[in-house]
Protein backbone atom coordinates (compact mmCIF):
# COMPACT_ATOMS: atom_id res chain seq x y z
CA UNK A 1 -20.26 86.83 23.11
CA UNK A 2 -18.43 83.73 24.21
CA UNK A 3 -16.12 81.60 22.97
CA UNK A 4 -16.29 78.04 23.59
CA UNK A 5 -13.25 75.62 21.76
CA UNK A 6 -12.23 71.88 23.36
CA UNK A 7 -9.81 71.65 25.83
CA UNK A 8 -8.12 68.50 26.65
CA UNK A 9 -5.75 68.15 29.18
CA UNK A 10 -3.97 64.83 27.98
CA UNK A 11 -4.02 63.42 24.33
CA UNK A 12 -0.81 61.61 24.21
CA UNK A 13 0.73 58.73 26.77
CA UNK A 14 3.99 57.27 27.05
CA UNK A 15 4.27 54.34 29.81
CA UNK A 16 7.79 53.51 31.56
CA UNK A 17 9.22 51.36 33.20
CA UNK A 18 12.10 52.47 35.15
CA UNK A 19 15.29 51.27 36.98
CA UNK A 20 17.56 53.31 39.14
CA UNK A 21 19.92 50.95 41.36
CA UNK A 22 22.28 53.39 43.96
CA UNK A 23 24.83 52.71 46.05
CA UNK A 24 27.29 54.52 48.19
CA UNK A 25 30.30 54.31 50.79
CA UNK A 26 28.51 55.47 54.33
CA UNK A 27 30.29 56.94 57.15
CA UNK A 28 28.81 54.64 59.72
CA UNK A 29 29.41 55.59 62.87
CA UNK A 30 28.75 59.24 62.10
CA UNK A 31 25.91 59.34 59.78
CA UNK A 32 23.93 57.32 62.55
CA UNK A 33 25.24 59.45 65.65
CA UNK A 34 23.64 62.61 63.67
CA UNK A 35 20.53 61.45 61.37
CA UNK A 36 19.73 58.18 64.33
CA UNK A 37 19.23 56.16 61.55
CA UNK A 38 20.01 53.08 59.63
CA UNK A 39 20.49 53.82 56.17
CA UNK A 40 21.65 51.18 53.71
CA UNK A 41 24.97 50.89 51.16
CA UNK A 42 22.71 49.66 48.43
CA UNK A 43 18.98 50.38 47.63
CA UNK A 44 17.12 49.65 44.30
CA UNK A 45 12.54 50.80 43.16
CA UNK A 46 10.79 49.61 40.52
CA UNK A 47 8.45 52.35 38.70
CA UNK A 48 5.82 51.87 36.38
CA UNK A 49 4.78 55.26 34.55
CA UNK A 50 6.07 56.99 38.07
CA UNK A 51 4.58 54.39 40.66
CA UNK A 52 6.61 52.75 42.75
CA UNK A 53 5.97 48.88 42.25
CA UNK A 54 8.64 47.30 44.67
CA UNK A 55 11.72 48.18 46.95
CA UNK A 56 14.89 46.78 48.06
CA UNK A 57 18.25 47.56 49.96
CA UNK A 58 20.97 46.01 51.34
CA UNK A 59 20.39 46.56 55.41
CA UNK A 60 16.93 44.18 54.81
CA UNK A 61 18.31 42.01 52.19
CA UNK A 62 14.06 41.62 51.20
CA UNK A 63 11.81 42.39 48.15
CA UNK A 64 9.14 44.40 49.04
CA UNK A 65 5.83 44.77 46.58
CA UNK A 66 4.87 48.35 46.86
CA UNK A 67 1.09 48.24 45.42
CA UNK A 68 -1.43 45.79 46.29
CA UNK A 69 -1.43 44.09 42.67
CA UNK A 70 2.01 43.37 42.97
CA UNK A 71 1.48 40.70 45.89
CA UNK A 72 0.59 38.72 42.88
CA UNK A 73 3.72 38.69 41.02
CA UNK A 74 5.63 38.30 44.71
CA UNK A 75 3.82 35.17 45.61
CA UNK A 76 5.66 33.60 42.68
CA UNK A 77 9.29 31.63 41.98
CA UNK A 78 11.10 34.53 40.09
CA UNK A 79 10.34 37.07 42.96
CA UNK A 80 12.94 34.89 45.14
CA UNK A 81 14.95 34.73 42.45
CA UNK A 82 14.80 38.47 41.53
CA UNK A 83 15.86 39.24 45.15
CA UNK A 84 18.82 37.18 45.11
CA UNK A 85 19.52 39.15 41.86
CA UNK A 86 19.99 42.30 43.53
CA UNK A 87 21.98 41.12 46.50
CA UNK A 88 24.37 40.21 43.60
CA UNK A 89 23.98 43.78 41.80
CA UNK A 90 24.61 44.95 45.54
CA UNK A 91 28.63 43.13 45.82
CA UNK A 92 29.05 44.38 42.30
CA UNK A 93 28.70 47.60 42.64
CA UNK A 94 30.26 47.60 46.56
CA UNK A 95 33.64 46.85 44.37
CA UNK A 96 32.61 49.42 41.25
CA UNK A 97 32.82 52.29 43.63
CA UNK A 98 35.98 51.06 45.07
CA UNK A 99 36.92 51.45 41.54
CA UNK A 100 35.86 54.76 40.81
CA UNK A 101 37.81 55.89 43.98
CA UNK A 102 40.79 54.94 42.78
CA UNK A 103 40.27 56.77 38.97
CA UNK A 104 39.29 60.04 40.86
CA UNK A 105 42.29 60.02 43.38
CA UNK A 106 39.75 59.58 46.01
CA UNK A 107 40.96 57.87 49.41
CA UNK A 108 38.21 58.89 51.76
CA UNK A 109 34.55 60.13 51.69
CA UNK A 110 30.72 59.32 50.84
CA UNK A 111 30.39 58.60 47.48
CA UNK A 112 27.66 57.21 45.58
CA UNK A 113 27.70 55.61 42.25
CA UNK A 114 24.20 55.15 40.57
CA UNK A 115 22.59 53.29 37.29
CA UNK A 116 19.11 54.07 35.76
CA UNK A 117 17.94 52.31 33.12
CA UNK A 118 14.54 50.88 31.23
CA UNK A 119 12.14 52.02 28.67
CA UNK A 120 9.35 53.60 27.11
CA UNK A 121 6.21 52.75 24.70
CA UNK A 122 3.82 54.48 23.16
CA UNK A 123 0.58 52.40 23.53
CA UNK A 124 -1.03 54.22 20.55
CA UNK A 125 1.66 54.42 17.73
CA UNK A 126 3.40 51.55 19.10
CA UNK A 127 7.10 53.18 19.06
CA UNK A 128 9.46 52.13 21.91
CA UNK A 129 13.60 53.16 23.26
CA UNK A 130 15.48 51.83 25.56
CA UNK A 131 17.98 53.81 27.87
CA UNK A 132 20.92 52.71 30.26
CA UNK A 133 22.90 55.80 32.30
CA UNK A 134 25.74 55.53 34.95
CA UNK A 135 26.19 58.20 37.53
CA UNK A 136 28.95 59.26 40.22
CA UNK A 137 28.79 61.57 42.59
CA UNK A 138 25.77 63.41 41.37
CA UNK A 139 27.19 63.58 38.10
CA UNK A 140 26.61 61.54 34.54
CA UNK A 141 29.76 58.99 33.83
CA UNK A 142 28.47 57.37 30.81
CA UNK A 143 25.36 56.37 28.92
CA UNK A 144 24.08 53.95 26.27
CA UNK A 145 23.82 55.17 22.96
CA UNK A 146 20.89 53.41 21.55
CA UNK A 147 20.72 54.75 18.17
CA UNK A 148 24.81 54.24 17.77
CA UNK A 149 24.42 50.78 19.75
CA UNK A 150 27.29 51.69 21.84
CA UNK A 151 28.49 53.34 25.33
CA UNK A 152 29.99 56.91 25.41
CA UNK A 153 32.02 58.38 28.04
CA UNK A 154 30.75 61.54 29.88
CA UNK A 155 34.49 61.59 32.01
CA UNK A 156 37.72 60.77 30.97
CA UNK A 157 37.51 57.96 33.73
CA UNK A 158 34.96 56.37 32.00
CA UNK A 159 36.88 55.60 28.81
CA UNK A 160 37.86 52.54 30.19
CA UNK A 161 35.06 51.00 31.26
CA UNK A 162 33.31 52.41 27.79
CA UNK A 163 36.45 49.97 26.15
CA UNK A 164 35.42 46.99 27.93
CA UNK A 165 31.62 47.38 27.71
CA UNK A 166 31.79 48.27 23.72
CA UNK A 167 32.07 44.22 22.38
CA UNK A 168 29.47 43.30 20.21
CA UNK A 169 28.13 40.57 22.39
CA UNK A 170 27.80 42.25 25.37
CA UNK A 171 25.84 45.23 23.29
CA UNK A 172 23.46 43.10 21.42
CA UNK A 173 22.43 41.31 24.49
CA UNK A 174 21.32 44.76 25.86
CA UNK A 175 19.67 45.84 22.94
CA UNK A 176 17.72 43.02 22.71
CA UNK A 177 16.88 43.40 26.44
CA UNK A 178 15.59 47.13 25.67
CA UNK A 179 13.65 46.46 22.38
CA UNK A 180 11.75 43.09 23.73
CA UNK A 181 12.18 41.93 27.28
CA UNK A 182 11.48 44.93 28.79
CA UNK A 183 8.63 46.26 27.14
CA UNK A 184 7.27 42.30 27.16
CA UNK A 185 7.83 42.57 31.28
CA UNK A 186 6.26 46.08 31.20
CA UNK A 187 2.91 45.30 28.84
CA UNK A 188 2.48 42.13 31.85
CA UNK A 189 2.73 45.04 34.69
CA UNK A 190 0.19 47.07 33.03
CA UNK A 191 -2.65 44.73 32.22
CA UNK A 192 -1.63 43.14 36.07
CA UNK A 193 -2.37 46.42 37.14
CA UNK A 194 -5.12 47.45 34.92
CA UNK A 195 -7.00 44.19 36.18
CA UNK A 196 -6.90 45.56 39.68
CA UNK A 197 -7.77 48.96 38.69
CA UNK A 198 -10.62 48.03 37.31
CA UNK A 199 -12.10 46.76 40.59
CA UNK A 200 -11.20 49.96 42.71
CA UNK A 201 -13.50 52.59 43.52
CA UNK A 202 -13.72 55.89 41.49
CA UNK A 203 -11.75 58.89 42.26
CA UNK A 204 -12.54 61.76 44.73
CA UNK A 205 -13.64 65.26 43.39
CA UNK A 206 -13.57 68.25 45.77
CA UNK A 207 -13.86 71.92 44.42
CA UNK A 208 -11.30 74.25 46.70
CA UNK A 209 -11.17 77.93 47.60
CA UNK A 210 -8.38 79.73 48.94
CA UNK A 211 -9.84 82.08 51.48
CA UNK A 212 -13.23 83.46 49.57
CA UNK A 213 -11.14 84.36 46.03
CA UNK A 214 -12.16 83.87 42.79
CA UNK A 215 -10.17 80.75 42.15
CA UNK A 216 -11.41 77.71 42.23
CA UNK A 217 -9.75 74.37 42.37
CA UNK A 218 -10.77 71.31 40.98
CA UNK A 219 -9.09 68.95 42.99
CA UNK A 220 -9.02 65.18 41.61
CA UNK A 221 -7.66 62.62 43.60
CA UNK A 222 -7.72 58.33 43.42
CA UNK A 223 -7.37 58.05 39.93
CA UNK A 224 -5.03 55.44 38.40
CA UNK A 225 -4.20 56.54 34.94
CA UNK A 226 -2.39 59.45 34.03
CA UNK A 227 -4.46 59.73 30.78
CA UNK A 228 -7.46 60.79 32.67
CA UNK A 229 -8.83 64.03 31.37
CA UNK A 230 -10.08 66.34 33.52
CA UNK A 231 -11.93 69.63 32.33
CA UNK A 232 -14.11 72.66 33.75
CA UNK A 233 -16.80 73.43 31.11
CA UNK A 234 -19.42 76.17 31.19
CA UNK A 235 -23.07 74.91 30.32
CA UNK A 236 -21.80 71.89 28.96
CA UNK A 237 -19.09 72.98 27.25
CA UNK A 238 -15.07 72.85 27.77
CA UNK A 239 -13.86 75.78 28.62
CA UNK A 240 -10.35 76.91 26.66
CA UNK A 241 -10.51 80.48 27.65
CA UNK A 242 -7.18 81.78 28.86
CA UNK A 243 -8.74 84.40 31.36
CA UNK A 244 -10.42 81.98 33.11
CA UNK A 245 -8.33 78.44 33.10
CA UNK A 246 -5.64 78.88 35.00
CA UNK A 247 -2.33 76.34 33.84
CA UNK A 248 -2.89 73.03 35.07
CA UNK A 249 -1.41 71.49 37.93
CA UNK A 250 1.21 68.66 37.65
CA UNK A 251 0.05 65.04 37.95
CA UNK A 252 1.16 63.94 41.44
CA UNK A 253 1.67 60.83 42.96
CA UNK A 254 0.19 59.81 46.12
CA UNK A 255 2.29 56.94 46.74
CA UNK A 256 -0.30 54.18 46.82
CA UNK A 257 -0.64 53.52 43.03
CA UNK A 258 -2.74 56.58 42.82
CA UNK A 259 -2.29 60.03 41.45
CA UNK A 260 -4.00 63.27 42.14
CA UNK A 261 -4.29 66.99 40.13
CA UNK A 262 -5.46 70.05 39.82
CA UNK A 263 -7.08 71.95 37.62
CA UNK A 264 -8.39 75.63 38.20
CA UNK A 265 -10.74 78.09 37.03
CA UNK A 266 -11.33 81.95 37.61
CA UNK A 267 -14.63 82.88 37.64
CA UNK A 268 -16.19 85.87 39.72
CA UNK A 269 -19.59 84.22 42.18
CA UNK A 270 -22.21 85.97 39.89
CA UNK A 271 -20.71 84.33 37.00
CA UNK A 272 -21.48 80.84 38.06
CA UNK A 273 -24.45 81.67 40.06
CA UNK A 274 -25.83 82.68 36.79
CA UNK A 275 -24.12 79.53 34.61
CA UNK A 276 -23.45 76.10 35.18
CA UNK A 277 -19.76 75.50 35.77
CA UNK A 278 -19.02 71.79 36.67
CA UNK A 279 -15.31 70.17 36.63
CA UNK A 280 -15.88 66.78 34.83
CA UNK A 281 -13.20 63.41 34.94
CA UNK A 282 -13.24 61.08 32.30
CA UNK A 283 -11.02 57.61 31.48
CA UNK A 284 -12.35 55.11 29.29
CA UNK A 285 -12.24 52.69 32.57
CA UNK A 286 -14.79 54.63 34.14
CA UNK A 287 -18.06 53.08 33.84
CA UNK A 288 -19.47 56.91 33.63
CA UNK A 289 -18.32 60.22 33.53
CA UNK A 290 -17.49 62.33 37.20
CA UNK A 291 -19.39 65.59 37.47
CA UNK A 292 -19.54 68.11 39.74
CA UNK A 293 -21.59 71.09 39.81
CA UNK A 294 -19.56 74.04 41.34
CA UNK A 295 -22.22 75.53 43.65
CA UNK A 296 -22.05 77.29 47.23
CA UNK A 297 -22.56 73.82 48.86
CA UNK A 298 -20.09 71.92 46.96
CA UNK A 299 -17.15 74.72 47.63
CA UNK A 300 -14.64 74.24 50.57
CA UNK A 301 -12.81 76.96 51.62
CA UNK A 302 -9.34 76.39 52.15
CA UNK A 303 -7.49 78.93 54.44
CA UNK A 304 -3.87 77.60 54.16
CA UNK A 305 -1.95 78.76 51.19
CA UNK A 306 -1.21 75.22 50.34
CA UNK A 307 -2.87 72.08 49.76
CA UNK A 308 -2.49 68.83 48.55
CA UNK A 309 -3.10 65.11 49.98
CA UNK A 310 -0.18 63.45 48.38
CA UNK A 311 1.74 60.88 50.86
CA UNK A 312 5.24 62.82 51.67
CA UNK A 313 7.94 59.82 51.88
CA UNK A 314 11.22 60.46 53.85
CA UNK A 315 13.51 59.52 50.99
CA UNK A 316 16.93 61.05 48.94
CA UNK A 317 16.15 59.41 45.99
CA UNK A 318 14.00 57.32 43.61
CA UNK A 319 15.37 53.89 42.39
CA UNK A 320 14.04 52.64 39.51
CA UNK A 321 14.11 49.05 37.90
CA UNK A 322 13.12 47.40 34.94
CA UNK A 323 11.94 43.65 34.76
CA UNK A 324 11.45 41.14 37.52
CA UNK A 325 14.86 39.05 35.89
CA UNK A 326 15.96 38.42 32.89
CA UNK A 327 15.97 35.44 30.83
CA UNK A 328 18.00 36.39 27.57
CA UNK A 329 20.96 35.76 28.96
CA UNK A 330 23.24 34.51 32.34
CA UNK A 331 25.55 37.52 31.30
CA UNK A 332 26.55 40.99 33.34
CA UNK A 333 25.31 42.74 30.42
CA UNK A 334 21.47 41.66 30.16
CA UNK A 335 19.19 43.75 32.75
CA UNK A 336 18.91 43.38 35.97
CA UNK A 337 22.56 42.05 36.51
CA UNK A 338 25.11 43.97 37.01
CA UNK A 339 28.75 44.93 35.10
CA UNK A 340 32.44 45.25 37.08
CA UNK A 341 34.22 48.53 35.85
């Protein structure tokens, strides 16, 4: 007897938009005599639902577009202006950590002193949030309260920057940033993208096996949403049996607008010599669904214990950022400007 129920991998989405800017007092001389190379004070990413869109740091001084759709939005006025932005952000926060120094009794050192902010929709229920957090030294300092519509210290040093930052003008210019400007900016970026998308070619599908077992890997790569499903099924049908599905892999960038997964299955030789097993990839961009038929031809055996074709980036952290520049307002408070302590 078998038991056959519908297994979906994905049902519901959030898209972000992300902004982490970093920076951090460098020990010049000797971080270059040991690592041999330059690294910058200041650097700043843009994310959209976990792709990097564009880059920037202080040692280039230069917006960089990240994906290929991007060069759209770069060719334009506000990129220039964006840029200029974050050279700004970049003297602010060269004096914030200055600041901080002196509230932790710090005279020497490499320090770093980080914000993340942006937000989040849900493209089928429609709900959104906003969220602002300050770091130092690894560790939170403060963080907007949306739901309060105010600041709150993580620190006792950050009680008086929470003071200064808790006026009512200064707060309702960020909440309006959070509930309309940035999802506005973020709903352009995704139909920008989805344009391009929708002229790229479909994703790869390679079934894997690790040294003759009985596992076998349905390895997706090239695909450009993270709601793509992707499901083994046994004459047809989606398989939900625990003995045989193994727990998903995570969804993985590759660093080129792309993601990749995997999804296995257990299932001894005679069992799919006997039955069809195929691993099929749907999105409802695909002009048809992906199938393919897990046979002794299609199978490649993999003999190292780990695979995965993911682009590996030498990098210490991610920087996120919200909206190419604001327009609400000329204030420190309104996204992507920056705030003295």
């Amino acid at each position: 007897l078998r038991s056959v129920t519908c297994f979906f991998l994905s049902i519901r989405v959030w898209r972000r938009l992300r902004n982490f800017y970093s920076t951090a007092t460098i020990l010049k001389d000797l971080w270059i005599k040991f690592m041999d190379f330059p690294t910058p004070e200041f650097s700043a990413v843009t994310t959209l639902d976990g792709q990097q869109m564009d880059y920037y740091d202080s040692e280039t001084k230069k917006l960089i577009p990240r994906q290929v759709w991007m060069k759209e939005i770069a060719s334009n006025g506000m990129w220039k202006k964006d840029s200029a932005i974050r050279e700004h952000v970049a003297q602010i926060y060269k004096t914030n950590i200055a600041v901080l120094m002196q509230r932790f009794n710090q005279t020497r050192g490499v320090h770093t002193y980080q914000r993340m902010y942006g937000c989040g929709w849900d493209d089928e229920t429609d709900i959104k949030y906003g969220f602002d957090q300050y770091g130092y030294d690894g560790e939170d300092f403060l963080t907007l309260d949306m739901k309060n519509s105010s600041y709150t210290a993580s620190v006792p040093q950050a009680q008086t920057t929470v003071q200064k930052w808790n006026n009512r003008e200064q707060l309702a210019l960020l909440l309006l940033y959070f509930k309309h400007e940035c999802i506005y900016w973020m709903k352009e970026f995704l139909n920008v993208s989805k344009a391009a998308f929708e002229k790229t070619e479909p994703p790869e599908v390679s079934l894997l096996q690790r040294n003759q077992d009985y596992y076998v890997e349905c390895h997706v790569t090239g695909f450009h949403s993270r709601n793509t499903t992707i499901t083994w099924r046994e004459n047809g049908q989606a398989i939900n049996d625990s003995r045989k599905l193994v727990k998903p892999g995570k969804i993985l960038p590759n660093g080129d607008g792309t993601f990749q997964k995997n999804v296995t299955l257990y299932v001894l030789p005679d069992e799919w010599r006997m039955d069809q097993y195929a691993c099929v990839v749907e999105h409802k961009s695909f002009t048809e669904t992906i199938q393919k038929i897990l046979t002794e031809d299609e199978i490649r055996i993999i003999k190292s214990k780990m695979y995965s074709s993911q682009k590996t980036f030498k990098t210490s952290m991610i920087v996120y950022r919200t909206a190419m520049g604001s327009t609400t307002s000329d204030k420190c408070a309104s996204p992507p400007k920056a705030c003295g302590l």
